[in-house]
Protein backbone atom coordinates (compact mmCIF):
# COMPACT_ATOMS: atom_id res chain seq x y z
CA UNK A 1 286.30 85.64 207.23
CA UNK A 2 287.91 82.25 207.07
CA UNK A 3 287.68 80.29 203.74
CA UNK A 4 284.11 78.20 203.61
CA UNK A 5 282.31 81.53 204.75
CA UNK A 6 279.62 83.11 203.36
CA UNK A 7 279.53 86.57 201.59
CA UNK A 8 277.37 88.86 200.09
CA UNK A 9 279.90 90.12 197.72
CA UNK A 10 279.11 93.93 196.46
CA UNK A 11 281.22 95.06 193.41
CA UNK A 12 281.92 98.15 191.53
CA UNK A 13 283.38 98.26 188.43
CA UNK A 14 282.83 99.31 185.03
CA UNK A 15 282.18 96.10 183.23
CA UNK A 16 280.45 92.56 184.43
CA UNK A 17 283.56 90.53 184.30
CA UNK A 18 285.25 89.72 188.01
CA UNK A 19 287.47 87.14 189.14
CA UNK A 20 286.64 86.09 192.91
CA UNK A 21 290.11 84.16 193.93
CA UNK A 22 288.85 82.67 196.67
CA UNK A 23 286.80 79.92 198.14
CA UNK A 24 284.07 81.66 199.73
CA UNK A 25 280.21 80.87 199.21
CA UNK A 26 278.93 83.71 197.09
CA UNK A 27 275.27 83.70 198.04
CA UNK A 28 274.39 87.47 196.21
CA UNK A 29 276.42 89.44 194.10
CA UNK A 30 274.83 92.82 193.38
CA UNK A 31 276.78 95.36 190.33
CA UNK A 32 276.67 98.42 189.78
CA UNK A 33 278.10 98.94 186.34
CA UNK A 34 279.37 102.31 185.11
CA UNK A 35 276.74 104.21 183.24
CA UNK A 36 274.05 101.29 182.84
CA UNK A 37 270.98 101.39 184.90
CA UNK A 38 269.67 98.15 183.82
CA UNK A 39 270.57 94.93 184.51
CA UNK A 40 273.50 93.05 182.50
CA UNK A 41 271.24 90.37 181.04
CA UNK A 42 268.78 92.83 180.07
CA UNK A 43 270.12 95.26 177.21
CA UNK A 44 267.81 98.33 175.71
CA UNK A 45 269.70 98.90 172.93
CA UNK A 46 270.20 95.23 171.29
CA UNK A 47 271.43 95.62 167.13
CA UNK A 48 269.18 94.25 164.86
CA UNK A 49 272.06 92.93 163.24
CA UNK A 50 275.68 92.59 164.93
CA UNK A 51 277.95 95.96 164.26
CA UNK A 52 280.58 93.56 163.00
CA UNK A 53 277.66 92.02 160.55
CA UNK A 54 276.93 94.57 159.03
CA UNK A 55 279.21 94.28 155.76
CA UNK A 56 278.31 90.41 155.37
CA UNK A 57 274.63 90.96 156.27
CA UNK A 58 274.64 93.41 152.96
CA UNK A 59 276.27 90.97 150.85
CA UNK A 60 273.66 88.34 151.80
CA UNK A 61 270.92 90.70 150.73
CA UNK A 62 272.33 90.50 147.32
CA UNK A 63 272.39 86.48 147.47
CA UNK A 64 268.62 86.93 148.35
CA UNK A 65 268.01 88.91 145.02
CA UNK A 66 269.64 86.51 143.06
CA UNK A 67 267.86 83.53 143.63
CA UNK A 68 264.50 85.59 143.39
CA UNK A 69 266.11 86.45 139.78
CA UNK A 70 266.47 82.44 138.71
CA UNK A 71 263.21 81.43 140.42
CA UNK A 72 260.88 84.08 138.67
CA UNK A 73 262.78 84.16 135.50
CA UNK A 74 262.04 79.95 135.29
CA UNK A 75 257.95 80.26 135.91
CA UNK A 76 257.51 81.68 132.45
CA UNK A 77 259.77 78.95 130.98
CA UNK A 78 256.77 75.94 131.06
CA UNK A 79 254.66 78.23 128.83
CA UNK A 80 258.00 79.04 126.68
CA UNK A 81 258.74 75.60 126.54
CA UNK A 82 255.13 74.66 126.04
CA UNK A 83 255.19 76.95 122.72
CA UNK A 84 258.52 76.13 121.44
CA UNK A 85 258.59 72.45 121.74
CA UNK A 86 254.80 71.79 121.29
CA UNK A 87 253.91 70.14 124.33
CA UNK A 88 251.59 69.73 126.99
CA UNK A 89 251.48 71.76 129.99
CA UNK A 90 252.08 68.61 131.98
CA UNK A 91 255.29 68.10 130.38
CA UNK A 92 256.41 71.90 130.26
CA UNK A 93 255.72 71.71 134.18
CA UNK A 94 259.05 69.50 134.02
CA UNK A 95 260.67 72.83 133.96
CA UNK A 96 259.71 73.16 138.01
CA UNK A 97 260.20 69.65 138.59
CA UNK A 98 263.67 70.09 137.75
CA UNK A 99 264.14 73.06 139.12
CA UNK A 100 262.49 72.71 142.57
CA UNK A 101 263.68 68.94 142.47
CA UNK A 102 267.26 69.80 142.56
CA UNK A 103 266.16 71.96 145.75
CA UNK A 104 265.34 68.81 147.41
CA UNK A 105 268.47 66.53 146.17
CA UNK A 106 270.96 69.15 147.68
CA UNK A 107 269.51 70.53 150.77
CA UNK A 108 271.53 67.69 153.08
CA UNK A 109 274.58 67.98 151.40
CA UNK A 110 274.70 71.87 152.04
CA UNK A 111 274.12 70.89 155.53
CA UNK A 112 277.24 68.95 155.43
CA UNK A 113 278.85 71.84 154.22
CA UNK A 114 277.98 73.77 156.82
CA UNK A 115 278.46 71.77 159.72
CA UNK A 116 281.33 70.85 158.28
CA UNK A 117 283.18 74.00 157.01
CA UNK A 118 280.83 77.03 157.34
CA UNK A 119 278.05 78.70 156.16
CA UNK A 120 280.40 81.12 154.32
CA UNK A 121 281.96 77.77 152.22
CA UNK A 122 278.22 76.64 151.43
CA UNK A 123 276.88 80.58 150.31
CA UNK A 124 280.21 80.34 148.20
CA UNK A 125 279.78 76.18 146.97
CA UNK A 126 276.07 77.23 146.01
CA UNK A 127 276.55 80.05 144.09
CA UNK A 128 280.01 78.23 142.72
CA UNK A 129 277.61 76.10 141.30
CA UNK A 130 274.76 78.03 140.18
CA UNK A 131 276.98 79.96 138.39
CA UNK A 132 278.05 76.14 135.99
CA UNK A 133 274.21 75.91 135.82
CA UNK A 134 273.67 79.44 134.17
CA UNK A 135 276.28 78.75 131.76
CA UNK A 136 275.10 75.48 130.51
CA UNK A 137 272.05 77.33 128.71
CA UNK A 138 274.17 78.08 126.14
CA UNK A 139 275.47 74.34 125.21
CA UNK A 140 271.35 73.89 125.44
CA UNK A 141 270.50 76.61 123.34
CA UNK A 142 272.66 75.05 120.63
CA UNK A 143 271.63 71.31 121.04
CA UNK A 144 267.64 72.79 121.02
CA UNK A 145 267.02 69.82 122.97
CA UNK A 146 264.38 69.85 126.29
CA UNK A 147 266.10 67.47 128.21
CA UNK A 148 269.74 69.77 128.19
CA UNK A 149 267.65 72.88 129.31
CA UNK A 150 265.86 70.53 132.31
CA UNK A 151 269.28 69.84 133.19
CA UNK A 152 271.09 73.40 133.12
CA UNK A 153 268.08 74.20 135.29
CA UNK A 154 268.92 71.08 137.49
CA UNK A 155 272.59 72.48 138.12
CA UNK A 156 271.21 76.00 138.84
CA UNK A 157 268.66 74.93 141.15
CA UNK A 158 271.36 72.98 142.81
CA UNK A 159 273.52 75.43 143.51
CA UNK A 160 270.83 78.14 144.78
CA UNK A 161 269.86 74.74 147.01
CA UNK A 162 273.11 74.77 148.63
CA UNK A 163 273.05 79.00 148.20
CA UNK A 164 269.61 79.01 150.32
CA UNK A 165 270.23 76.20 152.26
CA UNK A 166 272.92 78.55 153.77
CA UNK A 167 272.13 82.28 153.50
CA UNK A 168 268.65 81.62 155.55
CA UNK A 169 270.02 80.57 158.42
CA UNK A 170 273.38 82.11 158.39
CA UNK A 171 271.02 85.74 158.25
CA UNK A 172 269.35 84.68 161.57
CA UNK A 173 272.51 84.15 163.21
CA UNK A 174 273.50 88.12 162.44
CA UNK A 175 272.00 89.52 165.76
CA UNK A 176 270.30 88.61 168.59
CA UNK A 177 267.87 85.40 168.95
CA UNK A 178 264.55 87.44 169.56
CA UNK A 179 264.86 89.20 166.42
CA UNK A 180 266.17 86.20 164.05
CA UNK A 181 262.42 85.89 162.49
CA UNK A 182 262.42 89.82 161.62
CA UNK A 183 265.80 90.08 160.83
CA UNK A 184 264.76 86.88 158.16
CA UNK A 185 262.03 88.65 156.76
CA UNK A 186 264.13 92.12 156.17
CA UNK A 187 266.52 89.91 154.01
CA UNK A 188 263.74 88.13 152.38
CA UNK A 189 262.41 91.40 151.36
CA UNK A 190 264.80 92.01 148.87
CA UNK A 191 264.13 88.30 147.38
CA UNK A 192 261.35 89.98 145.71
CA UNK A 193 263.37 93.00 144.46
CA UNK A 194 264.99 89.86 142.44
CA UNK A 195 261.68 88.36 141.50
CA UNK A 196 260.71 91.23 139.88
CA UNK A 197 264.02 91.35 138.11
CA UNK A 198 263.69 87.96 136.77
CA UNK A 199 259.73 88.51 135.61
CA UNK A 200 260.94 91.83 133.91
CA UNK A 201 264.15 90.07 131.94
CA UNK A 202 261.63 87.09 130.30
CA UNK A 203 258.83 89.85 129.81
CA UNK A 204 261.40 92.14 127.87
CA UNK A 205 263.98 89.56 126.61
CA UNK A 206 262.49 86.30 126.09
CA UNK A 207 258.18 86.30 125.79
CA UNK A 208 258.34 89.45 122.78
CA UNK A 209 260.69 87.08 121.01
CA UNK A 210 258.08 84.02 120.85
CA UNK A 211 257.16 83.33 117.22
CA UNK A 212 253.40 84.13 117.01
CA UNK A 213 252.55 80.90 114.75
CA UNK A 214 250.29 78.43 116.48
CA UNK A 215 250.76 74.74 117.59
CA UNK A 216 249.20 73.36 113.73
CA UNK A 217 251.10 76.10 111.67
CA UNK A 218 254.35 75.25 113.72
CA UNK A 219 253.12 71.39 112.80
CA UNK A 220 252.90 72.48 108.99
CA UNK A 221 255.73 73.91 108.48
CA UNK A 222 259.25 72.38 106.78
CA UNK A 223 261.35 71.50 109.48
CA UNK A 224 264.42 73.81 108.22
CA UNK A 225 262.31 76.65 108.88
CA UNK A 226 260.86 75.00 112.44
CA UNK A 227 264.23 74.48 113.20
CA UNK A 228 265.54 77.75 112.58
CA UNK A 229 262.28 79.60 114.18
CA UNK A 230 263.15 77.23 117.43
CA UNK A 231 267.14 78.48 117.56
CA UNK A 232 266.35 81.91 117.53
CA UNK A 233 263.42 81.73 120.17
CA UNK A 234 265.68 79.44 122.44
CA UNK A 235 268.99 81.70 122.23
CA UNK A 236 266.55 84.78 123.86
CA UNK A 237 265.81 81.94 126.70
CA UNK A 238 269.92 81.48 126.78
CA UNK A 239 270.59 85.42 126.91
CA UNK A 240 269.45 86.42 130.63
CA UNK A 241 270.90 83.16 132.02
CA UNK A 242 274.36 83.45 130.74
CA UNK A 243 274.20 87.46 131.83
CA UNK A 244 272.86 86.22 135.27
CA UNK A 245 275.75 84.20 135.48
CA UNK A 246 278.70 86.76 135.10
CA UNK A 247 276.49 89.05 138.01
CA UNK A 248 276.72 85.43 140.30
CA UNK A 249 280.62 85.89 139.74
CA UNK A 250 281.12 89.08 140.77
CA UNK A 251 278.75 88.36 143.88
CA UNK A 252 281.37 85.36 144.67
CA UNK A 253 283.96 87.31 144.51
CA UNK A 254 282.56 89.89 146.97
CA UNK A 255 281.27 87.17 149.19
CA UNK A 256 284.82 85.56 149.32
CA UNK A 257 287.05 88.20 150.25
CA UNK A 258 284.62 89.49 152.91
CA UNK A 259 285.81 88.84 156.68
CA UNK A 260 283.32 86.71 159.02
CA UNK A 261 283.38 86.34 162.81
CA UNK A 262 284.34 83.06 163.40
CA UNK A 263 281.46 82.56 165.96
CA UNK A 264 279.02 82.87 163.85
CA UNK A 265 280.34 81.28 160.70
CA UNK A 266 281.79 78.18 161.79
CA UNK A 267 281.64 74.80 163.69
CA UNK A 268 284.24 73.64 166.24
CA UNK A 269 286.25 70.61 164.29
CA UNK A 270 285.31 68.58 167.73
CA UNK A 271 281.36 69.05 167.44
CA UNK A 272 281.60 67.74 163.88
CA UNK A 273 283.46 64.41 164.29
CA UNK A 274 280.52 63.68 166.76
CA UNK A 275 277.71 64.79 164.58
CA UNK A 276 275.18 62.07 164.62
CA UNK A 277 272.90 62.15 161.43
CA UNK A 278 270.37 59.80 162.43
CA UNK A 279 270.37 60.61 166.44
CA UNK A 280 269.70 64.63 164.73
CA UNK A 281 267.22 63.57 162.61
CA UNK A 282 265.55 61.88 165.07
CA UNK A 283 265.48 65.29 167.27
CA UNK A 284 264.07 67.45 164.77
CA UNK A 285 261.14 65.02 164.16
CA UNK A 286 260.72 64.47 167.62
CA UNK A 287 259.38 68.31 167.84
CA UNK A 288 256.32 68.86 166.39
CA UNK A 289 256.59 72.65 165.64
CA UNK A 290 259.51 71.55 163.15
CA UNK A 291 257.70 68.53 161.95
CA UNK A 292 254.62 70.48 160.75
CA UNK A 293 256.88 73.48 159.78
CA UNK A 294 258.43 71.08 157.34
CA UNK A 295 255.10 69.86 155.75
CA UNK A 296 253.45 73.36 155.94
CA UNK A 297 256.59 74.46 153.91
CA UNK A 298 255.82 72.05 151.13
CA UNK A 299 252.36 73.57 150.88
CA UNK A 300 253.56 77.19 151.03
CA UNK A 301 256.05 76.45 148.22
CA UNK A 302 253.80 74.47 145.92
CA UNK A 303 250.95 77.36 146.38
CA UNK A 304 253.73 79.84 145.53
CA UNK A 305 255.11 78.41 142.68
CA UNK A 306 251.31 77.44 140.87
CA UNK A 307 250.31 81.08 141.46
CA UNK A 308 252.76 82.38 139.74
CA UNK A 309 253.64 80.10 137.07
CA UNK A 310 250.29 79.63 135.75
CA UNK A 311 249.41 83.34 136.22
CA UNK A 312 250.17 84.07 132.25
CA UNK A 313 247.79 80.86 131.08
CA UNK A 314 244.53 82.30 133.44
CA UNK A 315 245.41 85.87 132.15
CA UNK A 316 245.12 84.25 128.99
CA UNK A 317 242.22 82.54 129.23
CA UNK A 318 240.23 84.73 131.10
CA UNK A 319 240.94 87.94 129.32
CA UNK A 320 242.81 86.42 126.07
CA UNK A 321 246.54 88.41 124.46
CA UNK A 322 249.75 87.73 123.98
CA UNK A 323 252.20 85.79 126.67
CA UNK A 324 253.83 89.10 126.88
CA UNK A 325 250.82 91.20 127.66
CA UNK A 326 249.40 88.73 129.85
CA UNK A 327 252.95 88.53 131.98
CA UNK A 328 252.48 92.43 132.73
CA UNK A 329 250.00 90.96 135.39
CA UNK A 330 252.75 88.81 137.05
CA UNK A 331 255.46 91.90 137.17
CA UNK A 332 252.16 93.22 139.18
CA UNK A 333 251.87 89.82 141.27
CA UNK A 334 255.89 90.25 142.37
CA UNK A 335 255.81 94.24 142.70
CA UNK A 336 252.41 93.78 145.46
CA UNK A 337 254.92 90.58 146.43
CA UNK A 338 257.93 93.02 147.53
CA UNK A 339 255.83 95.81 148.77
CA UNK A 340 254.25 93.48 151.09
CA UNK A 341 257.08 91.97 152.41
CA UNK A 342 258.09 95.02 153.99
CA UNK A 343 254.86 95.80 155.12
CA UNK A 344 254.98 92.56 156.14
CA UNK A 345 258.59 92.88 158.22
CA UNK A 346 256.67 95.91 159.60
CA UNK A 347 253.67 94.33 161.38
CA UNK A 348 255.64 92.03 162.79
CA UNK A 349 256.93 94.73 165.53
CA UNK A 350 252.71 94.71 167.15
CA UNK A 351 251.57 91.19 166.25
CA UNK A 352 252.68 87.52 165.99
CA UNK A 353 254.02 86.31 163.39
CA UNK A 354 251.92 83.05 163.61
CA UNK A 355 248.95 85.05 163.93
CA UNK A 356 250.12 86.69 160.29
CA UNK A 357 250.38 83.72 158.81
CA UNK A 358 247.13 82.13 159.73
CA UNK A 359 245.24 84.86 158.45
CA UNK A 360 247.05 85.54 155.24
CA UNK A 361 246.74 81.76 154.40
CA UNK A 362 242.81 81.91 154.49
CA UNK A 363 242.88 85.06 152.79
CA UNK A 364 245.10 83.19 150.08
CA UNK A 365 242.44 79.86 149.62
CA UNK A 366 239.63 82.74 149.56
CA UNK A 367 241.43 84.36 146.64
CA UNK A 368 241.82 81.44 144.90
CA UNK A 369 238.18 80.36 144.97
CA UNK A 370 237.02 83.78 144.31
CA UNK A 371 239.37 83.57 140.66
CA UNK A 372 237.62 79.95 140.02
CA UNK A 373 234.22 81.05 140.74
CA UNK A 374 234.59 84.49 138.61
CA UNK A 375 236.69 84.39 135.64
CA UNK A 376 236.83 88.11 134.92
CA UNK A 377 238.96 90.88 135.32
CA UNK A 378 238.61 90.94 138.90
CA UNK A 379 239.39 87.02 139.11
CA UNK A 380 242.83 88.39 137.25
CA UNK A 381 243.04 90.76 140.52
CA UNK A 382 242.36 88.41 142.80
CA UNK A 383 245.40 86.18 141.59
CA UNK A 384 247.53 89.32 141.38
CA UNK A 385 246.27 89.99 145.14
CA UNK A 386 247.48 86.61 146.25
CA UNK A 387 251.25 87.87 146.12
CA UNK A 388 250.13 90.05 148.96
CA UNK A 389 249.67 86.57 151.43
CA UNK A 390 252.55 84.94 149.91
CA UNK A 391 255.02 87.33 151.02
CA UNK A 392 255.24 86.53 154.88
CA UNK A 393 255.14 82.78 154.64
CA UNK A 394 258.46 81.12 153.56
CA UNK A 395 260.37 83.08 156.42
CA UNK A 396 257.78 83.22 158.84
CA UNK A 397 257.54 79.39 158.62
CA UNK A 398 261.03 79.08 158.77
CA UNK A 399 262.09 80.80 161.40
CA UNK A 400 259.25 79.00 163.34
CA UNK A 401 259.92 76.02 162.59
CA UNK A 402 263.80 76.30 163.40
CA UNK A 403 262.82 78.18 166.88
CA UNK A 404 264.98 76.87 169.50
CA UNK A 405 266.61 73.99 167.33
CA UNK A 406 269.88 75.14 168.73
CA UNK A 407 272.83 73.00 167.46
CA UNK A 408 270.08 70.96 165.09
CA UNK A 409 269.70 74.10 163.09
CA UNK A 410 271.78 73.31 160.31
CA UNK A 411 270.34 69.82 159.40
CA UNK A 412 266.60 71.37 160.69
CA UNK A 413 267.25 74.50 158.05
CA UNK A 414 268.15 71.22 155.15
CA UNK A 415 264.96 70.09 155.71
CA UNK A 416 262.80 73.40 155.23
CA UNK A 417 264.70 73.79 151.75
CA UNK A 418 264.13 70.32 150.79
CA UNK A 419 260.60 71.08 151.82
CA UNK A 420 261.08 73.26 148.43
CA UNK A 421 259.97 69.53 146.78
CA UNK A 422 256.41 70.89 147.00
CA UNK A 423 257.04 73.14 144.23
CA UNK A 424 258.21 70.48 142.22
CA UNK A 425 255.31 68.13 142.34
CA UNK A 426 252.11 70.23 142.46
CA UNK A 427 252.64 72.44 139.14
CA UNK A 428 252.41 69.10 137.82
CA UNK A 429 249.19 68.49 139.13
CA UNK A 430 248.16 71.70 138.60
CA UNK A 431 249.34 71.07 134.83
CA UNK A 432 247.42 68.47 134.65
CA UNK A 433 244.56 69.77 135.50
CA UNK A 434 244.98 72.38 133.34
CA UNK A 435 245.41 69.92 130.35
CA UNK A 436 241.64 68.15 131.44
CA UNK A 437 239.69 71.40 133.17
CA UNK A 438 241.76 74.69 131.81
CA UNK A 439 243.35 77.31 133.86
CA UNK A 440 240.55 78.62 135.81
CA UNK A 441 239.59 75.56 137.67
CA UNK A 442 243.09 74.97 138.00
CA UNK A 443 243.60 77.38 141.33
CA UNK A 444 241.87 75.00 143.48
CA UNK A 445 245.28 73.74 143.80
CA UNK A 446 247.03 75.89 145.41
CA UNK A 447 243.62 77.03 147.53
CA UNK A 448 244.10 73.78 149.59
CA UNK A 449 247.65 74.03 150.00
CA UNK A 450 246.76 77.50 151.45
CA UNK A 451 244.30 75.56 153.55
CA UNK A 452 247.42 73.56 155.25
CA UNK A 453 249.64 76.97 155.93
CA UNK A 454 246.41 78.07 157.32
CA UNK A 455 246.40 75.00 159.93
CA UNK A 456 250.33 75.44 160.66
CA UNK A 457 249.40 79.16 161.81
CA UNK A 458 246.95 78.33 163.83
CA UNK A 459 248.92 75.32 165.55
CA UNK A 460 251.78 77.79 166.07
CA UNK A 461 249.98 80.43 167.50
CA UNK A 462 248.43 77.51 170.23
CA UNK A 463 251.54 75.46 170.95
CA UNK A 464 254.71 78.49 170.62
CA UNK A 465 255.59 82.11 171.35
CA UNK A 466 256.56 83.13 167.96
């Protein structure tokens, strides 16, 4: 047939690639590939994480733990603080401020990084950092001043900014697309294994080693002996940071000499000199499904973050005890937390995620009310029960917000962590209210920002697939 023809070109070989070197009009092309009875485009047997992934996919797991460790570790710090320093729980709530603030100051420049560089330079730039902020509790410890603890947690929320800002989506880019939101909640699974961590280190290493004398004997007493009562309670706060921050070093050095497909890692140098901050941000907020995501984010981070950091003050004053007996009820809170989120990661394979999430976020505001409405031992339950919803939300509403963001992911995944902000501001108001209405009322708080997740589900499951 001369050239310009048409062909129905039939071809068997043993792989999809073919070079035609010709000019003819291909109008079918029908292969029969050795030992595949499917088509190409359709695969049975698609990893849940790339073969060459595997290694890095492991290490990330670890990154997971460790920020789960800082985070969980911090929410007994505004009643430490509170104690120590003789303060309100308004101004012990600074302790989140500063730590979930620093989330939102440094989630766009880890996007930088990682359009930039890769996400491999920002996982290693976070923890880098994180690392500094560890290691500044001890220059606190010794100055026994507030304001040099807010900002050692500062740094270390900065660098597990940068740290998450990475790791999330760098995880979802491990396998295939249509399992990026399971693949996201398998890694956040172990963030809990590190939550518990961090609850059992301040149960066992800093809460026992509170001195027992109240706000007015503290008041009454000569201020060499306040002062030296202070030191020794505030070098058991500095103890499990500075250890946490030798572990962070020896996950850096892992993370560094580990080898990284350059596909998924990094960003050709011609794509960033045309990256467009304003023309991306105006993308992403073009969307809805990311614009909500970003809002319903705040919400899920502030309920989080109240639950658990005022758990020990309702413990307290619904059943009364030490801080350290009442923080046995949190280590419950995070071990219902990491069971669930593989339960979680399970029930994902037969129904939506949105679906999940809409129905564990009114199950969360009904908790709540139920602990407001009956301050007993089953009100204690029903806040320990909470950690149950919690566990499918931050990477369920991640990875549907991010859905089909393509080369706006990186910026898009910035503004889910600075979404983080929520945990900064409502523990204040939720301190506050403590401070004028006590503990119990307090949980109406994070009830309505349940209320809001609860919305975002339900808009998901209407307007996308996930």
């Amino acid at each position: 047939m001369s050239d310009g023809g048409e062909v129905l070109l039939v071809c068997l070989f043993e792989d999809s690639k073919h070079v035609l070197s010709s000019n003819y009009k291909i109008i079918d092309v029908v292969c029969f590939m050795k030992n595949q009875n499917t088509a190409p485009e359709k695969s049975l047997s698609a990893p849940f994480v790339y073969p060459n992934m595997k290694i890095a996919f492991i290490l990330l797991i670890t990154c997971f733990a460790a920020w789960g460790v800082a985070a969980n570790m911090t929410d007994p710090l505004v009643k430490v603080f509170s104690k120590i320093f003789t303060m309100s729980t308004f101004e012990s709530a600074l302790v989140q401020f500063a730590y979930y603030g620093a989330y939102f100051c440094l989630a766009i420049p880890a996007a930088f990084i990682n359009a930039r560089y890769s996400y491999k330079a920002g996982v290693l730039t976070g923890l880098g950092l994180a690392i500094l902020g560890a290691l500044a509790f001890y220059p606190a410890s010794v100055s026994m001043t507030y304001g040099f603890f807010l900002a050692a947690l500062f740094i270390l929320a900065a660098g597990l900014s940068i740290l998450e800002t990475s790791a999330n989506p760098f995880v979802m880019t491990m396998g295939p697309e249509g399992s990026a939101a399971r693949r996201l909640n398998l890694a956040q699974a172990f963030n809990p294994v590190g939550t518990n961590i961090g609850v059992f280190l301040a149960a066992t290493l800093i809460l026992p080693n509170l001195n027992t004398a109240s706000p007015e004997e503290r008041a009454s007493m000569a201020p060499e002996m306040l002062l030296s009562i202070r030191a020794d309670e505030l070098n058991s706060v500095m103890t499990p940071y500075v250890g946490m921050a030798f572990v962070l070093m020896i996950i850096w050095a892992f993370i560094y000499f580990m080898r990284v497909p350059k596909s998924a890692n990094t960003v050709n140098v011609d794509e960033v000199q045309t990256i467009d901050f304003m023309a991306t941000l105006g993308r992403l907020f073009a969307r809805k499904q990311y614009r909500w995501g970003v809002l319903a984010q705040f919400f899920n981070v502030a309920a989080q973050t109240c639950t658990w950091t005022f758990t020990i003050q309702y413990v307290q004053e619904t059943l009364g005890g030490t801080e350290a007996s009442a923080s046995d009820y949190l280590q419950y809170s995070l071990i219902i937390f990491l069971v669930s989120r593989f339960v979680m990661t399970w029930l994902m394979g037969f129904f939506r995620p949105a679906v999940l999430l809409s129905i564990l976020a009114l199950l969360g505001t009904a908790l709540c009310l139920y602990a407001v409405m009956v301050p007993d031992v089953t009100g204690v339950w029903a806040i320990v029960s909470i950690s149950a919803c919690l566990s499918l939300m931050f990477p369920t509403i991640y990875s549907i917000a991010l859905d089909g963001l393509g080369s706006d992911t990186k910026f898009g995944s910035a503004g889910l962590v600075m979404a983080i902000l929520g945990g900064a501001v409502m523990p204040l108001i939720q301190g506050a209210t403590i401070d004028e209405y006590g503990a119990i009322f307090s949980y109406v708080v994070p009830a309505v920002c349940f209320l809001v997740v609860a919305a975002y589900g339900m808009f998901s499951v209407k307007n996308t697939s996930v």
